[in-house]
N, C-alpha and C. Protein backbone atom coordinates (compact mmCIF):
# COMPACT_ATOMS: atom_id res chain seq x y z
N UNK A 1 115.56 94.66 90.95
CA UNK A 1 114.87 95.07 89.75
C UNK A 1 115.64 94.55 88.54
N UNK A 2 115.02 93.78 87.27
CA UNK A 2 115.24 93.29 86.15
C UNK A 2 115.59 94.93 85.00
N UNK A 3 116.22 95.04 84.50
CA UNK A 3 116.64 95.41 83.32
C UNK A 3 115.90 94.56 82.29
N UNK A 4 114.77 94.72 80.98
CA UNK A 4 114.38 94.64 80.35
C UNK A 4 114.69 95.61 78.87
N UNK A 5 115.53 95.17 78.32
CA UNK A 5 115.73 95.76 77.14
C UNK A 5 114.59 95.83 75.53
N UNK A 6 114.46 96.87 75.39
CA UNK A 6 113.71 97.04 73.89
C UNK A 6 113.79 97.65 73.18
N UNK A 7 113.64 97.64 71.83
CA UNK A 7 113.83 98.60 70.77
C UNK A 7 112.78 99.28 71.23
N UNK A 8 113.07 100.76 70.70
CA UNK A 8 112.34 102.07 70.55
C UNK A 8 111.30 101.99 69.33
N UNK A 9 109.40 102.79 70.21
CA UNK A 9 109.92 103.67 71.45
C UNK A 9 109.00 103.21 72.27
N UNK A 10 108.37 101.77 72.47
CA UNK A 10 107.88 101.54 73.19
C UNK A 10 107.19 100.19 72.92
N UNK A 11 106.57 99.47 74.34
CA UNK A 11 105.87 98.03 73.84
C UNK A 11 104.96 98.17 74.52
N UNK A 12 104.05 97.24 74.11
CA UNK A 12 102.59 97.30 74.54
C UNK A 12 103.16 96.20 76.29
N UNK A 13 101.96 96.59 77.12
CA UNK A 13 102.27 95.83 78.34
C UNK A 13 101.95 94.24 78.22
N UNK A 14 100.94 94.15 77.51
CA UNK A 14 101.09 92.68 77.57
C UNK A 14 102.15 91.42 76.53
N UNK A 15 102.78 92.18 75.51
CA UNK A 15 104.00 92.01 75.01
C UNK A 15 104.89 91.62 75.99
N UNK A 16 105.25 93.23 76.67
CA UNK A 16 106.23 93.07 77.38
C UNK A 16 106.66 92.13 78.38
N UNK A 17 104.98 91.40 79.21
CA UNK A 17 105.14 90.27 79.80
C UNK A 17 105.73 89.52 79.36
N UNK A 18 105.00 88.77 78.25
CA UNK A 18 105.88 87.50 77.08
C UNK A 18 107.47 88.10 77.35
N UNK A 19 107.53 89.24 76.54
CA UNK A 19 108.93 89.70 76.56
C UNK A 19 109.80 89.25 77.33
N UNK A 20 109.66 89.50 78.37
CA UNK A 20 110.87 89.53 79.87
C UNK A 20 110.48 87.74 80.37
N UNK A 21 109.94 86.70 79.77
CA UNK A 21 109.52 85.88 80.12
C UNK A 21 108.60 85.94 81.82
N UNK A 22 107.82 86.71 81.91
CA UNK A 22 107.32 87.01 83.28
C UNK A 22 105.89 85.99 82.77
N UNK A 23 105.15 85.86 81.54
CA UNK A 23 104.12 85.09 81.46
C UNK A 23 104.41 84.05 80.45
N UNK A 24 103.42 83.02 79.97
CA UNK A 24 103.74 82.58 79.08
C UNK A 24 102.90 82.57 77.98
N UNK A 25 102.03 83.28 77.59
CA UNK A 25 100.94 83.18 76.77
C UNK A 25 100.45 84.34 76.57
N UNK A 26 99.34 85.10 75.32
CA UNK A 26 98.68 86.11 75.50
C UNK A 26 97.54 86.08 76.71
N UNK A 27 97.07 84.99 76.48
CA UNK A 27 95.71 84.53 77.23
C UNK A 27 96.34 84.37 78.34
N UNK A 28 97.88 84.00 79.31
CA UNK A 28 97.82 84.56 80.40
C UNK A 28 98.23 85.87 80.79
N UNK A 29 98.31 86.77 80.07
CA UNK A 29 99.36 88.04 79.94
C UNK A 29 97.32 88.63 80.13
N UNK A 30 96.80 88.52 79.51
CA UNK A 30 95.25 89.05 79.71
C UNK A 30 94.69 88.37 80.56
N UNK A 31 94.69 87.44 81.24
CA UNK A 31 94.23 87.14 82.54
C UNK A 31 94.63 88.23 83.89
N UNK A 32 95.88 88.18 83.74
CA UNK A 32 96.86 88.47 84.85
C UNK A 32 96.36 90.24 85.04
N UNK A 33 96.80 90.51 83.74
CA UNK A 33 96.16 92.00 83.79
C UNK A 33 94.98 92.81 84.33
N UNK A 34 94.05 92.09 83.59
CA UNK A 34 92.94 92.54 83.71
C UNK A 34 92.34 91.76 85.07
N UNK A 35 92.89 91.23 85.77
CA UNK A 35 92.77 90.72 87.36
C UNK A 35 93.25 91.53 88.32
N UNK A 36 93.76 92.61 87.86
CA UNK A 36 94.66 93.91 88.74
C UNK A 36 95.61 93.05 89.34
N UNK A 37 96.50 92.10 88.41
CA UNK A 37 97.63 91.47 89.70
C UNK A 37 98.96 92.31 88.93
N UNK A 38 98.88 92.97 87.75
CA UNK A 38 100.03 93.69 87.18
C UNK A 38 99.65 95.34 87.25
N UNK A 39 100.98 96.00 88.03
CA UNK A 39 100.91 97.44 88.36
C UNK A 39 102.41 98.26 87.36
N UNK A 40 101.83 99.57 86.90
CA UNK A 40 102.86 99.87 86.34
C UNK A 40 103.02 101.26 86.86
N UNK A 41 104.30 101.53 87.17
CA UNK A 41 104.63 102.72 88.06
C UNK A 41 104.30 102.74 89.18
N UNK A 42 103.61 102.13 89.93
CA UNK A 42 103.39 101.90 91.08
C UNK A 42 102.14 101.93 91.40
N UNK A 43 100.79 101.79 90.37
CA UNK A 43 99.74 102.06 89.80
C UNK A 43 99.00 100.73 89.15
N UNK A 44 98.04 99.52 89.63
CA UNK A 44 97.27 98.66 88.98
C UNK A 44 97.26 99.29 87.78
N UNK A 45 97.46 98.20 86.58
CA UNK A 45 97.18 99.08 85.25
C UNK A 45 96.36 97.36 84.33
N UNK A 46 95.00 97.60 84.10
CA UNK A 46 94.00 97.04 83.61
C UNK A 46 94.06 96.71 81.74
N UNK A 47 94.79 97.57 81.63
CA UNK A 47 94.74 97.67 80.08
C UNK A 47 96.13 96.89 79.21
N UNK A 48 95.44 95.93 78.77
CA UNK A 48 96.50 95.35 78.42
C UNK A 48 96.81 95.81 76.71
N UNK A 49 97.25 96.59 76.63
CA UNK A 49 97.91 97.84 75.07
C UNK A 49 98.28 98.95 76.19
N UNK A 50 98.49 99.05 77.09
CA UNK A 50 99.34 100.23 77.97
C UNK A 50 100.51 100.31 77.32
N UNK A 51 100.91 100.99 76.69
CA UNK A 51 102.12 101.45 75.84
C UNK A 51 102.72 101.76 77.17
N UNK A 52 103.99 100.84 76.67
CA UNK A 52 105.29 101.88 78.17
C UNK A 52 106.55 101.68 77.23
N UNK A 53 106.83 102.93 77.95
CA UNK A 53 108.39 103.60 77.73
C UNK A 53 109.28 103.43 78.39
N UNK A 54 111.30 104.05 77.91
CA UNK A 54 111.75 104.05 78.54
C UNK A 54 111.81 104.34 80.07
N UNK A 55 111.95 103.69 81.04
CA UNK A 55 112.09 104.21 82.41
C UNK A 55 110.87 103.44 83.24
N UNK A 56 109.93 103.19 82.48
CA UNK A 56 108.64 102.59 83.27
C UNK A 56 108.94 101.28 84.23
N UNK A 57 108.30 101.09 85.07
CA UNK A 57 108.65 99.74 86.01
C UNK A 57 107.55 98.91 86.19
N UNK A 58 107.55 97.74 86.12
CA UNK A 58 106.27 97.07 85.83
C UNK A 58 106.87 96.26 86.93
N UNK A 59 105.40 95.87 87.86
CA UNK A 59 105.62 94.74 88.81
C UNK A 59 104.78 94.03 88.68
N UNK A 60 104.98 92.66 88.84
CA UNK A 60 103.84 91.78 89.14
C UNK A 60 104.37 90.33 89.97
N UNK A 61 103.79 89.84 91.10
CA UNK A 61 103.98 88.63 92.07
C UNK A 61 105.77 88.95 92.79
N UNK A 62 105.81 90.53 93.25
CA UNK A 62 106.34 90.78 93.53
C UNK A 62 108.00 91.34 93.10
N UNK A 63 107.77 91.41 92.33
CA UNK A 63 109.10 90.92 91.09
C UNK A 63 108.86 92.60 90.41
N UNK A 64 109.56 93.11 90.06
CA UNK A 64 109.65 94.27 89.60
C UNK A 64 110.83 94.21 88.04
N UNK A 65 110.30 95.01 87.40
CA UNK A 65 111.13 95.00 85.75
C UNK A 65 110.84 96.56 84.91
N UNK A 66 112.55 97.14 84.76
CA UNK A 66 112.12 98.53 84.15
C UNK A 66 112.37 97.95 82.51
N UNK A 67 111.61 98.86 81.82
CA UNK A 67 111.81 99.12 80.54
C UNK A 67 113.13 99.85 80.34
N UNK A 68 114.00 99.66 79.33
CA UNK A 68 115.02 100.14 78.93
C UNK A 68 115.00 100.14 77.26
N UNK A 69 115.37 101.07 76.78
CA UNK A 69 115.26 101.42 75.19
C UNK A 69 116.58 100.90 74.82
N UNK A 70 116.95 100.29 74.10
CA UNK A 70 117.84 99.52 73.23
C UNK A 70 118.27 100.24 72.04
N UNK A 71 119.27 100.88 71.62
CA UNK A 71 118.92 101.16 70.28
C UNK A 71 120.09 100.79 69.35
């Protein structure tokens, strides 16, 4: 699991892709999503403005990444 650092108190999920370099684009960060290939908490999550917080774990193509608050 990746350690992903962010300022407080939270980022939108399809940010956070870009963020952690896991995508490279909005338009693939909203593909990917809304294709149910990205799960957060252990949960398909469709909505790409899913606000996540400290502690959350986002997986996608097997690869797993928690949110961590930075401050």
């Amino acid at each position: 699991m990746t350690n992903i650092d962010i300022k407080p108190p939270f980022i939108k999920l399809d940010q956070f892709l870009k963020f952690a370099n896991v995508i490279y684009s909005g338009g693939e960060a909203k593909t990917v999503i809304q294709g149910g290939l990205v799960s957060v908490n252990g949960e398909i999550c469709t909505q790409r403005g899913k606000k996540l917080y400290d502690g959350y774990v986002v997986s996608f193509e097997g690869e797993e990444f928690k949110v961590c608050i930075s401050e």
